[in-house]
Protein backbone atom coordinates (compact mmCIF):
# COMPACT_ATOMS: atom_id res chain seq x y z
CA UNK A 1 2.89 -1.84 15.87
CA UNK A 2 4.78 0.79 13.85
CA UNK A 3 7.80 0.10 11.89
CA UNK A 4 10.92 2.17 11.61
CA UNK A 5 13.14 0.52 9.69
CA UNK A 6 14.46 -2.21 8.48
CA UNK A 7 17.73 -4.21 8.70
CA UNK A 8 18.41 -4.39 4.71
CA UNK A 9 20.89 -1.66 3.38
CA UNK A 10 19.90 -1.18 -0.33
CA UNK A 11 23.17 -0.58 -2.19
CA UNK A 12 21.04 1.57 -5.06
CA UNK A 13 19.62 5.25 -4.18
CA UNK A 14 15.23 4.69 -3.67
CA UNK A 15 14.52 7.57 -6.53
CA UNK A 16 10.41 6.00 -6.88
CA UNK A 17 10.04 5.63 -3.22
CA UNK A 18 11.12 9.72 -2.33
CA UNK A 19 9.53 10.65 -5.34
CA UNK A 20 6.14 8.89 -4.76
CA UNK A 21 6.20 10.37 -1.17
CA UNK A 22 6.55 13.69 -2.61
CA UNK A 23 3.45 13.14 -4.69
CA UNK A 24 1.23 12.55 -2.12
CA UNK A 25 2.77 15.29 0.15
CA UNK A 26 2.37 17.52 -2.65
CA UNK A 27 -0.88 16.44 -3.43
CA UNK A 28 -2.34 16.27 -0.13
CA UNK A 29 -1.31 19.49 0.05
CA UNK A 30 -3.05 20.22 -3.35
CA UNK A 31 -6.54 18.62 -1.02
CA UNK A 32 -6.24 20.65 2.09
CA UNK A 33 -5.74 23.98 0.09
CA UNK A 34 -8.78 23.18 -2.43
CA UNK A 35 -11.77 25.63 -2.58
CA UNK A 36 -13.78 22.66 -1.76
CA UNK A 37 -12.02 19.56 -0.24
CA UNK A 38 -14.73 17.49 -0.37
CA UNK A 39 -15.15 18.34 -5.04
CA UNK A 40 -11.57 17.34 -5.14
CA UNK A 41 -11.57 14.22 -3.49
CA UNK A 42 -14.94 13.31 -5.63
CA UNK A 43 -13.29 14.23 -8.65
CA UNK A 44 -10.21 12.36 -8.29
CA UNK A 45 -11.01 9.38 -6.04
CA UNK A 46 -12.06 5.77 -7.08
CA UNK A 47 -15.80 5.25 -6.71
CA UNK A 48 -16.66 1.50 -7.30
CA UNK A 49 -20.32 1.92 -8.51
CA UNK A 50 -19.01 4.56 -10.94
CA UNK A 51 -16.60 2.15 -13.03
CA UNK A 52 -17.68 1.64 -16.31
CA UNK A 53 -14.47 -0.31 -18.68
CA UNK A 54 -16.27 1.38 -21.99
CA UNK A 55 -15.86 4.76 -20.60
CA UNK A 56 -11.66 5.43 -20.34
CA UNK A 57 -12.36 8.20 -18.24
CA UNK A 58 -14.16 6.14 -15.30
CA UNK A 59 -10.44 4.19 -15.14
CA UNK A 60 -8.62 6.91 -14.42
CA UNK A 61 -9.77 7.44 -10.85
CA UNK A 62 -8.13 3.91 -10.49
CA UNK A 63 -4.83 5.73 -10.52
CA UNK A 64 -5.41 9.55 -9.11
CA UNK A 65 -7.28 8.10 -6.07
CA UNK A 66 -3.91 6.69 -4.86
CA UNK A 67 -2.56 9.73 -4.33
CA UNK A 68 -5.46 10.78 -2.52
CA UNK A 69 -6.08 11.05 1.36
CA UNK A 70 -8.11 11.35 4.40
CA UNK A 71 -6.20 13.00 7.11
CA UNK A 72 -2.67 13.29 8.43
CA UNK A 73 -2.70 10.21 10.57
CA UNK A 74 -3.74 8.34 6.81
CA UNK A 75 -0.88 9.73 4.64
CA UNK A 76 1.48 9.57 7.63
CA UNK A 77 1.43 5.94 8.07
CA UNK A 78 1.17 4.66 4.32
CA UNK A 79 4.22 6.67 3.56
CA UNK A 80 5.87 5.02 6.81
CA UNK A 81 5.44 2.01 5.62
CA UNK A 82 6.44 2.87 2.26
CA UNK A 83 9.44 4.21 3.51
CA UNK A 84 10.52 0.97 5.53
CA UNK A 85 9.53 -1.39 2.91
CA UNK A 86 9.93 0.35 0.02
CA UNK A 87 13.55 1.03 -0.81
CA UNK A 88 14.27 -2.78 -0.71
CA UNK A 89 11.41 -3.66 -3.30
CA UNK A 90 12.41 -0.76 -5.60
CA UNK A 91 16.21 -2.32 -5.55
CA UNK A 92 14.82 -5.76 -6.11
CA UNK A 93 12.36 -4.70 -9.11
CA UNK A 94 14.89 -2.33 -10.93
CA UNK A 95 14.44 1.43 -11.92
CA UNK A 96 11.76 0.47 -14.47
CA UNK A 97 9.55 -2.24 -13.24
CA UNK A 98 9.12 -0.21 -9.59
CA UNK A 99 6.87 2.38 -10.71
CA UNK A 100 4.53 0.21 -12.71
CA UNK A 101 4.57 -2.40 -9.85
CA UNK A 102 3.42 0.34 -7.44
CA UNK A 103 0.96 1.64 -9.40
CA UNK A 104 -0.77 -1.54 -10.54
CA UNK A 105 -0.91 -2.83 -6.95
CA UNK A 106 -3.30 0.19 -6.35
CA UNK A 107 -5.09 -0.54 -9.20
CA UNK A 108 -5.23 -4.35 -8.46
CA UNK A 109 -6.47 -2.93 -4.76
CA UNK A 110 -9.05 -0.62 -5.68
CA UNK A 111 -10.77 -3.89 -8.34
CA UNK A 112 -10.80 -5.64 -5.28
CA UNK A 113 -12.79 -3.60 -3.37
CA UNK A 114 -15.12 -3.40 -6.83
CA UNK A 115 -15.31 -6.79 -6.90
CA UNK A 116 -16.86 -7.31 -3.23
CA UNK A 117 -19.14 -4.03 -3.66
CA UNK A 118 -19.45 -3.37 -7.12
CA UNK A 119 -22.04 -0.84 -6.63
CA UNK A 120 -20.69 1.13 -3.52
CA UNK A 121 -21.28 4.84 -3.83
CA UNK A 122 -18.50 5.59 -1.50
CA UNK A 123 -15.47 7.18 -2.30
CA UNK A 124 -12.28 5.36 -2.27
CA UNK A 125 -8.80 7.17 -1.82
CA UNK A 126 -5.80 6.24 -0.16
CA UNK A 127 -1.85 4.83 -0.94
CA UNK A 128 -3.08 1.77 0.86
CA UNK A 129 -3.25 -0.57 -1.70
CA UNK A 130 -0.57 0.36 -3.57
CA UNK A 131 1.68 0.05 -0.14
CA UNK A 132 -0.05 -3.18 0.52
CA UNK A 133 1.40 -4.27 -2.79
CA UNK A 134 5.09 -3.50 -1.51
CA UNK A 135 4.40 -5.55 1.95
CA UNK A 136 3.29 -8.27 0.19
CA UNK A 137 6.23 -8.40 -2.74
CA UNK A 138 8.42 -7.65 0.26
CA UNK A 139 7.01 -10.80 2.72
CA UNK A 140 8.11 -12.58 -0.44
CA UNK A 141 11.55 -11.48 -0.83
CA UNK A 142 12.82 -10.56 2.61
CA UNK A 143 10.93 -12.27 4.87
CA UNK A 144 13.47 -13.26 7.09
CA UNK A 145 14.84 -9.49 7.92
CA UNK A 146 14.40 -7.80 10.99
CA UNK A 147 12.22 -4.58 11.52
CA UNK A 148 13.18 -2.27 14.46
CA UNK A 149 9.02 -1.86 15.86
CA UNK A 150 7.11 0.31 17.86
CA UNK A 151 4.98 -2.05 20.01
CA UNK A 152 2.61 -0.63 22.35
CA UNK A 153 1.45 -2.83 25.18
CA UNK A 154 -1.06 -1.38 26.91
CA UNK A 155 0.67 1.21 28.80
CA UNK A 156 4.39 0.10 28.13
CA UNK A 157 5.86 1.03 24.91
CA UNK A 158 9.26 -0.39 23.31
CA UNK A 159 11.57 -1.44 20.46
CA UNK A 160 12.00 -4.73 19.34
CA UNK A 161 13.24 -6.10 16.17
CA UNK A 162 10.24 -8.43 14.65
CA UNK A 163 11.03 -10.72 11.97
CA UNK A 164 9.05 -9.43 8.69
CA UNK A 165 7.31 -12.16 8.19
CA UNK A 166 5.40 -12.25 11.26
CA UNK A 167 4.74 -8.64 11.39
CA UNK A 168 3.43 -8.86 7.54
CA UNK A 169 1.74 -11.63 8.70
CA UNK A 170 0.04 -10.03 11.30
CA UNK A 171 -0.66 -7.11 9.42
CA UNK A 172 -2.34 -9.22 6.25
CA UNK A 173 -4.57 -11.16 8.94
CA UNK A 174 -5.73 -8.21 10.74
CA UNK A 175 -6.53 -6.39 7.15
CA UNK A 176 -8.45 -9.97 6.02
CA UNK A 177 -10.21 -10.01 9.30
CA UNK A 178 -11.40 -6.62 9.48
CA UNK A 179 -12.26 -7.13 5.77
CA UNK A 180 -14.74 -9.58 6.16
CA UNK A 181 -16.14 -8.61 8.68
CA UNK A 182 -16.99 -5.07 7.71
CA UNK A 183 -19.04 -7.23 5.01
CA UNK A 184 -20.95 -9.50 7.33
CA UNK A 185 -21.72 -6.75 8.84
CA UNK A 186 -22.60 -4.77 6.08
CA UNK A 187 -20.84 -1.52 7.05
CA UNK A 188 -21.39 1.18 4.26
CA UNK A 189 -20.70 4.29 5.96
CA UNK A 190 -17.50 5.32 5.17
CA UNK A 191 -14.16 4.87 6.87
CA UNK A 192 -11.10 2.73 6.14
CA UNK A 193 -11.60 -0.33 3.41
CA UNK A 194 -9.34 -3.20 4.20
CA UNK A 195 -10.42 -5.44 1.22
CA UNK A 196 -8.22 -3.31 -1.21
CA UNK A 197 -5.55 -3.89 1.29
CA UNK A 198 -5.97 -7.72 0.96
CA UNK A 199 -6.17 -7.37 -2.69
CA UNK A 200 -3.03 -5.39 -2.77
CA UNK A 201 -0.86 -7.60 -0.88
CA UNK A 202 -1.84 -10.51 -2.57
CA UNK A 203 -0.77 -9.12 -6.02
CA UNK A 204 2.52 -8.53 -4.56
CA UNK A 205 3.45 -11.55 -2.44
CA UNK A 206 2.28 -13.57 -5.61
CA UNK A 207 3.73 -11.32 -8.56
CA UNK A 208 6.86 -11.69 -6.20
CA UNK A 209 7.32 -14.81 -5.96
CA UNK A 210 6.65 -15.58 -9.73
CA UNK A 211 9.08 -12.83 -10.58
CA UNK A 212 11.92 -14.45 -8.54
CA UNK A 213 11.19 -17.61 -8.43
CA UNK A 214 14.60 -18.07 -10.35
CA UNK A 215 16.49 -15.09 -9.34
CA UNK A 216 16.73 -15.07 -5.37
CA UNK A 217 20.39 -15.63 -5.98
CA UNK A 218 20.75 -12.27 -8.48
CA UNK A 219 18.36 -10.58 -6.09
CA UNK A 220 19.99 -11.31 -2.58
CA UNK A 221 23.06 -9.61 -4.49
CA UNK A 222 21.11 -6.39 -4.85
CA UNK A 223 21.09 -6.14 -0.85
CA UNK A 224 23.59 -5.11 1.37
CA UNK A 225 23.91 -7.18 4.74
C-alpha cells in the first residue's frame, strides 16, 4: 500500500517538510556523486557498535545518518510518506517544535536499534525513523482521516481511501513483525532494520498524545476540513 495523500488541508505553508526533502535530495545526491560511495556512507551513517556517549563525536552519526540512503526506491518512499503525513504534524507541532520533533524521532530510532544489537557492525542510514516518528505522532492526532491508497492486489491495482488508523496500524505491525523476527532469526547481513522503525513510531504516537492530551480542541483548529 502506498499513500498519496491525505484528506487534511493544513491552513499553514509545510516550510520543515519541503525543506527536509530537499536535504536528503541534496544529499543523496551529495552520496551518488562521492569518489567513494561506500567512505561516505561509513563516515556519516549510524553504526551501533561504534557509539560511545563519552566520545561527542560517535553521537553525531545519530543525526547525519538520517539523511543518508540506500537507493532510489529507499529515499523515494520515506519522503512519500513524509510528504502525506508530514504537513499535518508540522501544523500541529508549530514552526519550532517540528524540526526538533523530526530529528529526535531519528535519534530515538537509531537507540532503538542500539538497544536490541548494541554491538552490530552494520551501518545504519535511512529517514526511516525519523518518518516513523511523524506516522506515529500522526496515528495520534488524525487518526480518523482518510488517505487516498495505492493497494495492489495481486494483479489488480486501485484507489481507495483507508482510514489512517488502520493503514498506520498495519504499517506499525508489519514493521514489529518483521522486527522480531529478523532477531529470532538472527539476520546480520545487511538490508532494511525495522526495529528503528518501531522505535520511531512509538516516540511519536506517545510524545503525541502527551503533547495534546489537552489541546485536541486548539489543534483540530489548526486543520482545515
Amino acid at each position: 500500500m502506498i499513500p498519496l495523500r491525505d484528506e487534511n488541508r493544513v491552513s499553514t505553508f509545510p516550510f520543515w517538510v519541503i525543506a527536509i526533502l530537499i536535504a536528503n535530495i541534496y544529499v543523496f545526491y551529495l552520496e551518488l556523486t562521492a569518489p567513494s560511495t561506500e567512505a561516505f556512507i561509513l563516515q556519516y551513517a549510524f553504526v551501533p557498535g561504534n557509539l560511545n556517549l563519552a566520545n561527542l563525536d560517535s553521537l553525531l552519526p545519530l543525526i547525519t545518518s538520517q539523511f543518508l540512503h540506500g537507493g532510489f526506491i529507499h529515499i523515494i518512499s520515506n519522503m512519500i510518506f513524509l510528504w502525506v503525513f508530514g504537513d499535518n504534524v508540522e501544523a500541529a507541532l508549530g514552526f519550532l517544535l517540528f524540526p526538533f520533533f523530526y530529528l529526535l524521532g531519528g535519534v530515538v530510532a537509531a537507540l532503538t536499534q542500539f538497544v536490541f544489537t548494541p554491538g552490530e557492525s552494520i551501518p545504519m542510514l535511512g529517514a526511516s525513523g525519523a518518518v516513523a516518528g511523524i506516522l506515529g505522532a500522526y496515528f495520534a492526532l488524525f487518526p480518523s482521516a482518510k488517505v487516498k491508497t495505492l493497494v495492489f492486489i495481486f494483479f489488480f491495482i486501485t484507489i481507495i481511501n483507508i482510514p489512517a488508523y488502520i493503514l498506520l496500524f498495519y504499517w506499525f505491525i508489519t514493521q514489529l513483525f518483521s522486527g522480531f523476527l529478523s532477531i529470532s532469526l538472527n539476520t546480520s547481513g545487511g538490508g532494511i532494520a525495522f526495529l528503528p522503525h518501531v522505535g520511531g513510531f512509538l516516540f511519536g504516537w506517545i510524545s503525541a498524545l502527551v503533547l495534546f492530551s489537552r489541546k485536541k480542541a486548539q489543534l483540530l483548529k489548526k486543520i482545515e476540513d
